[in-house]
PDB file of N, CA and C in Angstrom:
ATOM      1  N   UNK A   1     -50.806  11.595  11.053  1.00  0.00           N
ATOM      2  CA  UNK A   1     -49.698  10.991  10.337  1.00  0.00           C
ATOM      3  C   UNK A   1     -50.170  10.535   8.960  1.00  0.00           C
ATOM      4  N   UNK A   2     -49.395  10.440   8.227  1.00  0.00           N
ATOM      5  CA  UNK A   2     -49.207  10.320   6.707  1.00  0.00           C
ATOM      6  C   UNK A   2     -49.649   8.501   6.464  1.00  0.00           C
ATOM      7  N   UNK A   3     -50.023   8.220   5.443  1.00  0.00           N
ATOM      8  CA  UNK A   3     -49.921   7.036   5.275  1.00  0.00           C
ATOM      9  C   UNK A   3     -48.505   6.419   4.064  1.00  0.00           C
ATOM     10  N   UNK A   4     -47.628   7.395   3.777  1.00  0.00           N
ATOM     11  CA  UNK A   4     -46.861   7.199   3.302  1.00  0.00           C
ATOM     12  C   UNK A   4     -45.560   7.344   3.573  1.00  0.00           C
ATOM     13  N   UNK A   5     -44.514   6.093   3.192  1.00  0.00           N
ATOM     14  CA  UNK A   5     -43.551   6.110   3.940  1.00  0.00           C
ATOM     15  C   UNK A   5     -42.138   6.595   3.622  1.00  0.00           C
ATOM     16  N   UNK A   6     -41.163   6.767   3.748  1.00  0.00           N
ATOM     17  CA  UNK A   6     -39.898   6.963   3.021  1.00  0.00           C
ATOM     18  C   UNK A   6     -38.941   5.741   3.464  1.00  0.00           C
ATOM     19  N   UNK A   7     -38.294   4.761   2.607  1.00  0.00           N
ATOM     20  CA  UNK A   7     -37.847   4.074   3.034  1.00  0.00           C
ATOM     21  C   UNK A   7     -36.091   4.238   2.578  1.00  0.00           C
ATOM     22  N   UNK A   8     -34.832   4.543   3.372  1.00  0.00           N
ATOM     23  CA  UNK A   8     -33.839   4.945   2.975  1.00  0.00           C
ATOM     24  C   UNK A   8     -33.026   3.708   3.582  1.00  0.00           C
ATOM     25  N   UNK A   9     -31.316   4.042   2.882  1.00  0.00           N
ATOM     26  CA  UNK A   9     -30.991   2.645   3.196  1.00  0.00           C
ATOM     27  C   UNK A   9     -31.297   1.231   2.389  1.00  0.00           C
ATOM     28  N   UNK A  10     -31.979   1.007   1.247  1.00  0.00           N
ATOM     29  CA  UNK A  10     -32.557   0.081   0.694  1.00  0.00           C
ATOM     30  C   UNK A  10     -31.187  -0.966   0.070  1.00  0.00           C
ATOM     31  N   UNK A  11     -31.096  -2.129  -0.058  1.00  0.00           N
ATOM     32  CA  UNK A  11     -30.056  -2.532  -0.855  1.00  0.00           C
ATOM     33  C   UNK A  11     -30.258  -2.582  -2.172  1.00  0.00           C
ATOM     34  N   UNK A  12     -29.466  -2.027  -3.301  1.00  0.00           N
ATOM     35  CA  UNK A  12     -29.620  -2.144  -4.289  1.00  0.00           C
ATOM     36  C   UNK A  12     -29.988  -2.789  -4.830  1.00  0.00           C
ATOM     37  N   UNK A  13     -30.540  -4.504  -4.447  1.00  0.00           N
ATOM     38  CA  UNK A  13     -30.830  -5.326  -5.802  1.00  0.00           C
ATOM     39  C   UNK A  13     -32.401  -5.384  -4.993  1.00  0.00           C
ATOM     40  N   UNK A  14     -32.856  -4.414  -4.075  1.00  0.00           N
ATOM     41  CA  UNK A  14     -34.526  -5.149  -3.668  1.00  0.00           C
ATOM     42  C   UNK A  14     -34.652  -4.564  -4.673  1.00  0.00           C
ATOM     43  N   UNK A  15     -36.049  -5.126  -5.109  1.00  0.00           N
ATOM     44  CA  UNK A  15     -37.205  -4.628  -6.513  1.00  0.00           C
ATOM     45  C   UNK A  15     -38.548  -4.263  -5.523  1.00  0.00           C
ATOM     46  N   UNK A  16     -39.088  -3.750  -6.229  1.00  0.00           N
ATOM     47  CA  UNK A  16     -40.800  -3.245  -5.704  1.00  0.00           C
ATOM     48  C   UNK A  16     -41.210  -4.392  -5.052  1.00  0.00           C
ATOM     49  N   UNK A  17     -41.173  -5.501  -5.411  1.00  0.00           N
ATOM     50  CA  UNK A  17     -42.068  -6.868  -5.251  1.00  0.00           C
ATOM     51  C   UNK A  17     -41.637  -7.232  -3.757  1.00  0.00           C
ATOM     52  N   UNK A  18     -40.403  -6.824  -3.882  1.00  0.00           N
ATOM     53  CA  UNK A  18     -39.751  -7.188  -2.377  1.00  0.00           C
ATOM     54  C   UNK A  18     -40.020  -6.648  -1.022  1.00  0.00           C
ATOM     55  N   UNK A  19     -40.183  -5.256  -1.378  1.00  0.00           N
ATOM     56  CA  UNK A  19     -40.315  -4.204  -0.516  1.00  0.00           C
ATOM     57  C   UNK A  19     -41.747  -4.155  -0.271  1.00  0.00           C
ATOM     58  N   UNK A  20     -42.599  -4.646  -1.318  1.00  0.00           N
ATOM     59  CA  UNK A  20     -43.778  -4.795  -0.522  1.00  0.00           C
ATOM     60  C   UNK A  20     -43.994  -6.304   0.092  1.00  0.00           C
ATOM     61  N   UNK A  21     -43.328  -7.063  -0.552  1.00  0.00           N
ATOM     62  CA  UNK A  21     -43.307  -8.225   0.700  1.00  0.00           C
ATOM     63  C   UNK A  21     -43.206  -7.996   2.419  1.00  0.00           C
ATOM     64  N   UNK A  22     -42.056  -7.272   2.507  1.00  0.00           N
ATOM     65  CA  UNK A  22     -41.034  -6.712   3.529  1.00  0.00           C
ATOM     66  C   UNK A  22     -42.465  -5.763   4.521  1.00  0.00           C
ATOM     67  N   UNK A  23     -43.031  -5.074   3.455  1.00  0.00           N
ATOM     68  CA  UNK A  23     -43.799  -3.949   4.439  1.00  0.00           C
ATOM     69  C   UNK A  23     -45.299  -4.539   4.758  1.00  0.00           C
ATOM     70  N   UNK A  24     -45.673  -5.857   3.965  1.00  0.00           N
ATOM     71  CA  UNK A  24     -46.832  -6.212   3.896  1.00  0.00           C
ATOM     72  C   UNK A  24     -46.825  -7.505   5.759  1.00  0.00           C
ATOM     73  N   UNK A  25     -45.975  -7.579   5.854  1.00  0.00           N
ATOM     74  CA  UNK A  25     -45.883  -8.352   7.566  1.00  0.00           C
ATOM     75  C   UNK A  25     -46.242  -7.240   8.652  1.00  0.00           C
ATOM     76  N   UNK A  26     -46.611  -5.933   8.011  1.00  0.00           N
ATOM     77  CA  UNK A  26     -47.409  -5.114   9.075  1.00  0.00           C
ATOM     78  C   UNK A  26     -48.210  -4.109   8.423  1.00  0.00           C
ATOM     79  N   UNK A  27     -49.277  -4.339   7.639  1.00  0.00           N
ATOM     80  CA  UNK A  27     -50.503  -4.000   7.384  1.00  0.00           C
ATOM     81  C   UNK A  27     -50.579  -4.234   5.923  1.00  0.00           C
ATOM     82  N   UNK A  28     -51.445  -3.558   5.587  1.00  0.00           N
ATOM     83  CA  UNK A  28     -51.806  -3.358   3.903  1.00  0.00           C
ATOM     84  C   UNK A  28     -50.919  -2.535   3.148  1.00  0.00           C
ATOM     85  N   UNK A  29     -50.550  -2.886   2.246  1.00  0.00           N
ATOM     86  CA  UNK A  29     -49.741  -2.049   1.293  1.00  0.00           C
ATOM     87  C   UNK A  29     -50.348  -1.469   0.045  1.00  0.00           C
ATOM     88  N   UNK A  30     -50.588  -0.160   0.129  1.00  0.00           N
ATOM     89  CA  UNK A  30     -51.117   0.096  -1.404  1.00  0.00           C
ATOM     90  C   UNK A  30     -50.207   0.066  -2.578  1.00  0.00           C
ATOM     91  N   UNK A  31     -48.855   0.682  -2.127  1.00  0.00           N
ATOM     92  CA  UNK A  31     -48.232   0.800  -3.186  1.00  0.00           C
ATOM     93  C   UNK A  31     -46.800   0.979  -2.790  1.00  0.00           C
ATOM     94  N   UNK A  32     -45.608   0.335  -3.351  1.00  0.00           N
ATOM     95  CA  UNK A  32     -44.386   0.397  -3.282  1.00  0.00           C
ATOM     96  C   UNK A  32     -43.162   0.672  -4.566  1.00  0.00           C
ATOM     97  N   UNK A  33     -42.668   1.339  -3.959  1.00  0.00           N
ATOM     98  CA  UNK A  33     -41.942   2.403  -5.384  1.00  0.00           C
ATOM     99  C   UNK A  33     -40.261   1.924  -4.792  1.00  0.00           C
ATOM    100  N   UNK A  34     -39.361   1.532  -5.505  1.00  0.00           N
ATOM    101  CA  UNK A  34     -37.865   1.292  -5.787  1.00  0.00           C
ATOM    102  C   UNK A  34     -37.952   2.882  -6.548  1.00  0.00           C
ATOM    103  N   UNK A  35     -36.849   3.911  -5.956  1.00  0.00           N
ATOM    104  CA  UNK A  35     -36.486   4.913  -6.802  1.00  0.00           C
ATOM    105  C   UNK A  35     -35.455   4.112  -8.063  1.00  0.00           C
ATOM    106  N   UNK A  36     -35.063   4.633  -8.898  1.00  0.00           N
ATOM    107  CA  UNK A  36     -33.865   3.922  -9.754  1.00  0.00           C
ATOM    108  C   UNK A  36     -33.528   5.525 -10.658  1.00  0.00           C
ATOM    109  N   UNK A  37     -32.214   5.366 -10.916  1.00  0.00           N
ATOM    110  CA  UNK A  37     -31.593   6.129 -11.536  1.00  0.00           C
ATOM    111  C   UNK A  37     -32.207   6.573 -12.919  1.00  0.00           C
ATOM    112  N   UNK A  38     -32.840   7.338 -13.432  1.00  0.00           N
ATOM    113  CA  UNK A  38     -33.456   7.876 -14.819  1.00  0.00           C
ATOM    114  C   UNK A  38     -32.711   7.633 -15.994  1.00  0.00           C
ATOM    115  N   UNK A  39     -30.871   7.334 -15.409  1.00  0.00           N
ATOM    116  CA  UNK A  39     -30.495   7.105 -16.968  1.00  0.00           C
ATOM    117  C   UNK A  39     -30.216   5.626 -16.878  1.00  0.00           C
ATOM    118  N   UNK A  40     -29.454   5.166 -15.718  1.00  0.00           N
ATOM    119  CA  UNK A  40     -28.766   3.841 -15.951  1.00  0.00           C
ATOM    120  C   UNK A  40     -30.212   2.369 -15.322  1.00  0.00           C
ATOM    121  N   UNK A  41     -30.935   3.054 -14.682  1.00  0.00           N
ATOM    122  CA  UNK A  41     -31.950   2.524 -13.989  1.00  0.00           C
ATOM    123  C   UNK A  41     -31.548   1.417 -12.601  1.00  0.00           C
ATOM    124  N   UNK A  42     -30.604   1.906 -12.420  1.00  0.00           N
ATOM    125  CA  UNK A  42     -29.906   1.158 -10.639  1.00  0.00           C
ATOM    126  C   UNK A  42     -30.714   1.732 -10.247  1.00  0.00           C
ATOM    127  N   UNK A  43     -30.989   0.828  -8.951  1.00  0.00           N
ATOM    128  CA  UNK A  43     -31.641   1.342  -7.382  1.00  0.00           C
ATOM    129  C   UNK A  43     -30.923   2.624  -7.218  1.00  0.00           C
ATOM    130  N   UNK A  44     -31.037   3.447  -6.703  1.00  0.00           N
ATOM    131  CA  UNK A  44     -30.860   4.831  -5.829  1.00  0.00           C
ATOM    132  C   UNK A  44     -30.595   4.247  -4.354  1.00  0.00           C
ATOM    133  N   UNK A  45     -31.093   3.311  -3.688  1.00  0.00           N
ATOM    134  CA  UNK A  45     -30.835   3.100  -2.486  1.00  0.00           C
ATOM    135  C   UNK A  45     -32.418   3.512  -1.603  1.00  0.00           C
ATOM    136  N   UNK A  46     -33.183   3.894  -2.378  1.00  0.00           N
ATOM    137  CA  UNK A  46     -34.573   4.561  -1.298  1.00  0.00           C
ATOM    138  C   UNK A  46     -35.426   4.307  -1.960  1.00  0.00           C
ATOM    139  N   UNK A  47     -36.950   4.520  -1.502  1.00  0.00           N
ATOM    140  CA  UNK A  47     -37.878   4.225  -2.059  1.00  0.00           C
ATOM    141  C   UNK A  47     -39.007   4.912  -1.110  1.00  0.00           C
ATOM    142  N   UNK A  48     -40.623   4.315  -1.151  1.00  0.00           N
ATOM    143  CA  UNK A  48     -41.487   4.874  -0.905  1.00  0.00           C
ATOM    144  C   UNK A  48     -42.475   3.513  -0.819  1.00  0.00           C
ATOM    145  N   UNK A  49     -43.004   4.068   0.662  1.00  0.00           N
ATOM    146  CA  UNK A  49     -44.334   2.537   0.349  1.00  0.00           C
ATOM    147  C   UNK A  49     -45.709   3.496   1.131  1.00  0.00           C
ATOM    148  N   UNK A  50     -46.659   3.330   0.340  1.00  0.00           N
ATOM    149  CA  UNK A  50     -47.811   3.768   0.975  1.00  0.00           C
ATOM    150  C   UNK A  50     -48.740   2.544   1.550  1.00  0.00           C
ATOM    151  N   UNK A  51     -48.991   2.549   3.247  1.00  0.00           N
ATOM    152  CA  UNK A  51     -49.694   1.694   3.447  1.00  0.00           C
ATOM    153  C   UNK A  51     -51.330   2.086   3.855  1.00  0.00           C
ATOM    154  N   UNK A  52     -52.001   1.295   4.051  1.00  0.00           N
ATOM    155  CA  UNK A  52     -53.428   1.294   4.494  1.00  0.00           C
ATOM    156  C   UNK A  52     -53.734   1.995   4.636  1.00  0.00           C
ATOM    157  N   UNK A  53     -52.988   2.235   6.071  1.00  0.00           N
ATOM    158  CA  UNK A  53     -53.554   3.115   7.394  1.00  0.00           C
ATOM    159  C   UNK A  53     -52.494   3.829   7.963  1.00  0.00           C
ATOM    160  N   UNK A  54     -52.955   5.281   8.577  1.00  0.00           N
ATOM    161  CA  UNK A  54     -51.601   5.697   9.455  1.00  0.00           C
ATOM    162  C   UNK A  54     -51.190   4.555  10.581  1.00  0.00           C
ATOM    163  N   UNK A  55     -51.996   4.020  11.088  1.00  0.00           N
ATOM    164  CA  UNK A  55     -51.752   2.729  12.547  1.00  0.00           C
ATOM    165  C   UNK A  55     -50.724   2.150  11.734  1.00  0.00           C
ATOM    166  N   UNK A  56     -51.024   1.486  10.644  1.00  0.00           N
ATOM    167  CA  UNK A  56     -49.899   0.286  10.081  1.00  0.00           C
ATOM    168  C   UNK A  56     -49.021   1.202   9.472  1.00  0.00           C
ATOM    169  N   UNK A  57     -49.266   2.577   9.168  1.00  0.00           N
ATOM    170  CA  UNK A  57     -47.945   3.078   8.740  1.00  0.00           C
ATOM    171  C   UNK A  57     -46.817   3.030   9.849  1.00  0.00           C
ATOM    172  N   UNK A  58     -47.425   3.595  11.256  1.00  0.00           N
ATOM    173  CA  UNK A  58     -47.054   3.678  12.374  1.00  0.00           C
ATOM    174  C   UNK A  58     -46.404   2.345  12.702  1.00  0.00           C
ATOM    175  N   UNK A  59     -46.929   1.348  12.479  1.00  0.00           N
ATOM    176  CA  UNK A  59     -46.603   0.237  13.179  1.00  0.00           C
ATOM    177  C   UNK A  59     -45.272  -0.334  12.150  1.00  0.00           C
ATOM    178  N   UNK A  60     -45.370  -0.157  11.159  1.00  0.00           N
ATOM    179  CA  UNK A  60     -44.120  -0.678  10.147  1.00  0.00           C
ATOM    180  C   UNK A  60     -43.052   0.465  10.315  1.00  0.00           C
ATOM    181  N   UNK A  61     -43.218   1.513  10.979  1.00  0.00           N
ATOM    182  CA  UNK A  61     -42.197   2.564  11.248  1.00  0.00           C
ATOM    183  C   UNK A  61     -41.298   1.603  12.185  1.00  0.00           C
ATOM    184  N   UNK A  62     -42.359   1.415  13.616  1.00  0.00           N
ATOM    185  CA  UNK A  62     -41.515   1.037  14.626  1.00  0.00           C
ATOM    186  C   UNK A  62     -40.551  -0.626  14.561  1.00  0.00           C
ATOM    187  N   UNK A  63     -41.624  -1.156  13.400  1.00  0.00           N
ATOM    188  CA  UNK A  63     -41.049  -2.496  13.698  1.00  0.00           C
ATOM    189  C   UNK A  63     -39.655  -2.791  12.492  1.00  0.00           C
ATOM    190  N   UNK A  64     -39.533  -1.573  11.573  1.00  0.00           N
ATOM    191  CA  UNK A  64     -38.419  -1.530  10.558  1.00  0.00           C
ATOM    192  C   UNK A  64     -37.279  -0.640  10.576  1.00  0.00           C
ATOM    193  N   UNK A  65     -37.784   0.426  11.174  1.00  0.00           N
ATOM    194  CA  UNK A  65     -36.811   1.449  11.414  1.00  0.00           C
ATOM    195  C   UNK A  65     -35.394   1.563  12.194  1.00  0.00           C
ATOM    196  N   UNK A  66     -34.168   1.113  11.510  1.00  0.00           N
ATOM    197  CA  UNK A  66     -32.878   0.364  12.090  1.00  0.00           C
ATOM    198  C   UNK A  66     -32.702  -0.874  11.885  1.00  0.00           C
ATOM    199  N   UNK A  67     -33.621  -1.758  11.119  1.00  0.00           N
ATOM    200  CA  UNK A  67     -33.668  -3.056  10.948  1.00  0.00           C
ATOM    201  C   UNK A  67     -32.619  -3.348  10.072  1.00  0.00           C
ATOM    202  N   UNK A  68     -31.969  -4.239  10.106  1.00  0.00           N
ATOM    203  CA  UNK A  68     -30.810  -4.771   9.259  1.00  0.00           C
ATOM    204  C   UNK A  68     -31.542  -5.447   7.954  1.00  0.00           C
ATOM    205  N   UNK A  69     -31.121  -5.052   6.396  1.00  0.00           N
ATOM    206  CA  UNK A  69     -31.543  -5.959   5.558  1.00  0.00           C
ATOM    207  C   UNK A  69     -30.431  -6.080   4.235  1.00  0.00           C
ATOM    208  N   UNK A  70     -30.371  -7.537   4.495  1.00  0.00           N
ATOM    209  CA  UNK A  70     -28.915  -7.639   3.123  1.00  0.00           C
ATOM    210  C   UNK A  70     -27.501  -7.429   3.717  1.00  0.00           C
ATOM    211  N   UNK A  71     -27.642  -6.725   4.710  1.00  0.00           N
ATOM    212  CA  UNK A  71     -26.181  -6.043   5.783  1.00  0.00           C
ATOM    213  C   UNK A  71     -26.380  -4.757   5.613  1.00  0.00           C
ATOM    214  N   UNK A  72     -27.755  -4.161   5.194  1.00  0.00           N
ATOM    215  CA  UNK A  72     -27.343  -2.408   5.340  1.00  0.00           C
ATOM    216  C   UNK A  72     -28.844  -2.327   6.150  1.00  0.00           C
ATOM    217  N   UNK A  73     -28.575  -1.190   6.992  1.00  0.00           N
ATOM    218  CA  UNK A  73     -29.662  -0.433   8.166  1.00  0.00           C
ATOM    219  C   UNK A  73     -30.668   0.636   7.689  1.00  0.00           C
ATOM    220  N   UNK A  74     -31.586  -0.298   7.752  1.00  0.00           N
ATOM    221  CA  UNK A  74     -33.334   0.776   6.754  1.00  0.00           C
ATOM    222  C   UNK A  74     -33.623   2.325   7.751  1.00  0.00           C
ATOM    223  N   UNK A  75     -33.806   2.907   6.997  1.00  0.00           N
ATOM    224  CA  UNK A  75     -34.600   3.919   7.484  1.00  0.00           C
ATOM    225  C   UNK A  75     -36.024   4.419   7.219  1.00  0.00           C
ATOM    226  N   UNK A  76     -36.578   4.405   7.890  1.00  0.00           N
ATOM    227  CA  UNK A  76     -37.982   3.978   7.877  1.00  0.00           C
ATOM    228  C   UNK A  76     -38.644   5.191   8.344  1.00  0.00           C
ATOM    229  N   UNK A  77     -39.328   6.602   7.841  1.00  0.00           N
ATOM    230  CA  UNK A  77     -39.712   7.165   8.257  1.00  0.00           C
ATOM    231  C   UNK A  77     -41.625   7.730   7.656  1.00  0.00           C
ATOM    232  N   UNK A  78     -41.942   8.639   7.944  1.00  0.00           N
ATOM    233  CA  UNK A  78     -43.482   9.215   7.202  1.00  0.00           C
ATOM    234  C   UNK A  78     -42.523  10.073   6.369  1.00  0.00           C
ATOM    235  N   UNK A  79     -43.234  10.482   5.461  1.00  0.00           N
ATOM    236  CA  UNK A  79     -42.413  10.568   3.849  1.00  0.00           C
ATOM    237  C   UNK A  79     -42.685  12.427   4.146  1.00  0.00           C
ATOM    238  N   UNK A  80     -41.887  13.276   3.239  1.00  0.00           N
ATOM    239  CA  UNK A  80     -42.103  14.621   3.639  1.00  0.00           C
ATOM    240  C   UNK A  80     -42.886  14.472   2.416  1.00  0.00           C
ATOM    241  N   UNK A  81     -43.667  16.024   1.794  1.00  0.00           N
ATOM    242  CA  UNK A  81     -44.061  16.355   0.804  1.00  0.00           C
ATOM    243  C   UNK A  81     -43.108  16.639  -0.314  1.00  0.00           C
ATOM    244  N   UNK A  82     -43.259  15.972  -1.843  1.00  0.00           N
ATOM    245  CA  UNK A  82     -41.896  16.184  -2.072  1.00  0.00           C
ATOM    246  C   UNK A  82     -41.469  17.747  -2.366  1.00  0.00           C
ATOM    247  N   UNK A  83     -40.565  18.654  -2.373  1.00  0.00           N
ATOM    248  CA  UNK A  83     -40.151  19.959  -2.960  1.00  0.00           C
ATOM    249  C   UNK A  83     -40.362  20.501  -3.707  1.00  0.00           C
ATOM    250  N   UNK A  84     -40.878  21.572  -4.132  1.00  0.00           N
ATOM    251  CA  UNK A  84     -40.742  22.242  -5.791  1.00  0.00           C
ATOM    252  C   UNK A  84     -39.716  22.422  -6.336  1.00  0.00           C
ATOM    253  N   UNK A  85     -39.512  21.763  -7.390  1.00  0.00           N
ATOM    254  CA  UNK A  85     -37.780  22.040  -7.982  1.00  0.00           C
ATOM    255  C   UNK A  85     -37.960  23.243  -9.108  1.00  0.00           C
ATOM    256  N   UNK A  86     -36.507  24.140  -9.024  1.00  0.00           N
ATOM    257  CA  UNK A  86     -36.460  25.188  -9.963  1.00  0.00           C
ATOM    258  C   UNK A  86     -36.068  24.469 -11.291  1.00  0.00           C
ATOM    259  N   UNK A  87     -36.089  24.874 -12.078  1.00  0.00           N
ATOM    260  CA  UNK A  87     -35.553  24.272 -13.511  1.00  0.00           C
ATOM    261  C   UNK A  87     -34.404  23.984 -13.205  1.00  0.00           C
ATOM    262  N   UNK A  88     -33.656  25.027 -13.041  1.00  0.00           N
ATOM    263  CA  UNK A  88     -32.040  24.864 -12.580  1.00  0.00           C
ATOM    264  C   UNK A  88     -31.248  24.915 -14.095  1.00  0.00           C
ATOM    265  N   UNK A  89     -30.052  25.406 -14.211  1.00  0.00           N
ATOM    266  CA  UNK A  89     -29.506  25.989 -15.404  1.00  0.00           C
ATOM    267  C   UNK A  89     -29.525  27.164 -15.680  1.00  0.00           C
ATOM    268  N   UNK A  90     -28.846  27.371 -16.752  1.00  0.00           N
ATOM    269  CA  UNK A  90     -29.109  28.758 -17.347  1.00  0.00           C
ATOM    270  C   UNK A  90     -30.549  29.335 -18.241  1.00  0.00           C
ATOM    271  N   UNK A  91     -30.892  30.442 -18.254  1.00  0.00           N
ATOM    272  CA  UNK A  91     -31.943  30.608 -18.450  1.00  0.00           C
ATOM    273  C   UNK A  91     -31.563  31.088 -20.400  1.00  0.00           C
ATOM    274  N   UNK A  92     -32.635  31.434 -21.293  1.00  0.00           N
ATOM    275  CA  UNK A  92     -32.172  31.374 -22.287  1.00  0.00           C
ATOM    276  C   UNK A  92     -32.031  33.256 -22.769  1.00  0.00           C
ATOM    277  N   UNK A  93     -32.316  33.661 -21.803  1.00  0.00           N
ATOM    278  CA  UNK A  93     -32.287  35.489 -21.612  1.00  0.00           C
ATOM    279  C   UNK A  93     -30.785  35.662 -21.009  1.00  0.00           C
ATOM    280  N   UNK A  94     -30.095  35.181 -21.765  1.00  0.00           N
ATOM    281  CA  UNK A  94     -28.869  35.868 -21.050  1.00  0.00           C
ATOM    282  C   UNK A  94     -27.552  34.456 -20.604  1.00  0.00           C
ATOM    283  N   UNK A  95     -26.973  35.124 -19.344  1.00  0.00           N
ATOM    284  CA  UNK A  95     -26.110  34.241 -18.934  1.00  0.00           C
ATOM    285  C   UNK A  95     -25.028  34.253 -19.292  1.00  0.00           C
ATOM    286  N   UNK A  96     -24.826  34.424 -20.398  1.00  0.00           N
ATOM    287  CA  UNK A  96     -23.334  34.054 -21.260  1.00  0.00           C
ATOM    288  C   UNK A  96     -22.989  35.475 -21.221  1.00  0.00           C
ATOM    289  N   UNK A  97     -21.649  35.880 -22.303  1.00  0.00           N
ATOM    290  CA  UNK A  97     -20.894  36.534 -23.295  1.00  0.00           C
ATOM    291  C   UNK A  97     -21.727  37.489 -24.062  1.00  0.00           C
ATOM    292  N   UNK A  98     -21.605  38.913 -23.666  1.00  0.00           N
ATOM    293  CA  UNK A  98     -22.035  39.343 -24.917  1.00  0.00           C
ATOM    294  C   UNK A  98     -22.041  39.246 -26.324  1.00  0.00           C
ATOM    295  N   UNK A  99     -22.194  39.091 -27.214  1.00  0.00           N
ATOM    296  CA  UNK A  99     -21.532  39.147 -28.833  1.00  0.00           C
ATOM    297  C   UNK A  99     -21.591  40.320 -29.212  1.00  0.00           C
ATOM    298  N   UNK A 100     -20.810  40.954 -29.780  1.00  0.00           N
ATOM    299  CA  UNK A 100     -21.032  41.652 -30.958  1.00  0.00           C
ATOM    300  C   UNK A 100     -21.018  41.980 -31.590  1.00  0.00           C
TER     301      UNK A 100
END
């Protein structure tokens, strides 16, 4: 198992500081990430916490996962690898209208 976590479900106003409060009552926390929106910078609702150890990753799975926080239900899982993203769009060879 991974030592990193995916945390979904988050309430919008936790900050980093919080979430590692939250994950630090079951092991070491290296590092805790609030996603936020790239333009407006709101929470997204998810985040990421890498702890210690797989054990305390393990163990903050079981003891958070469905837990009520703020009034919304965490999801607490080992984090996937993230995806390769395509550029996405049109490419600059083409696409459109001929001219001529």
């Amino acid at each position: 198992m991974s030592n990193k976590l995916y945390i979904g479900g988050l309430p919008y106003s936790v900050t980093e500081g919080q979430l590692q409060e939250i994950f630090a009552a079951h092991g070491t926390v290296e590092s805790a990430r609030v996603i936020a929106d790239k333009f407006t910078g709101q929470s997204r609702g998810f985040g990421f916490v890498e702890m210690g150890s797989s054990s305390e990753a393990q163990k903050a799975i079981d003891a958070l996962n469905g837990a009520q926080l703020e009034g919304r239900t965490l999801v607490v899982n080992e984090a996937r690898p993230q995806e390769k993203r395509n550029g996405g769009g049109m490419s600059r060879s083409g696409g459109g209208r001929n001219r001529w």
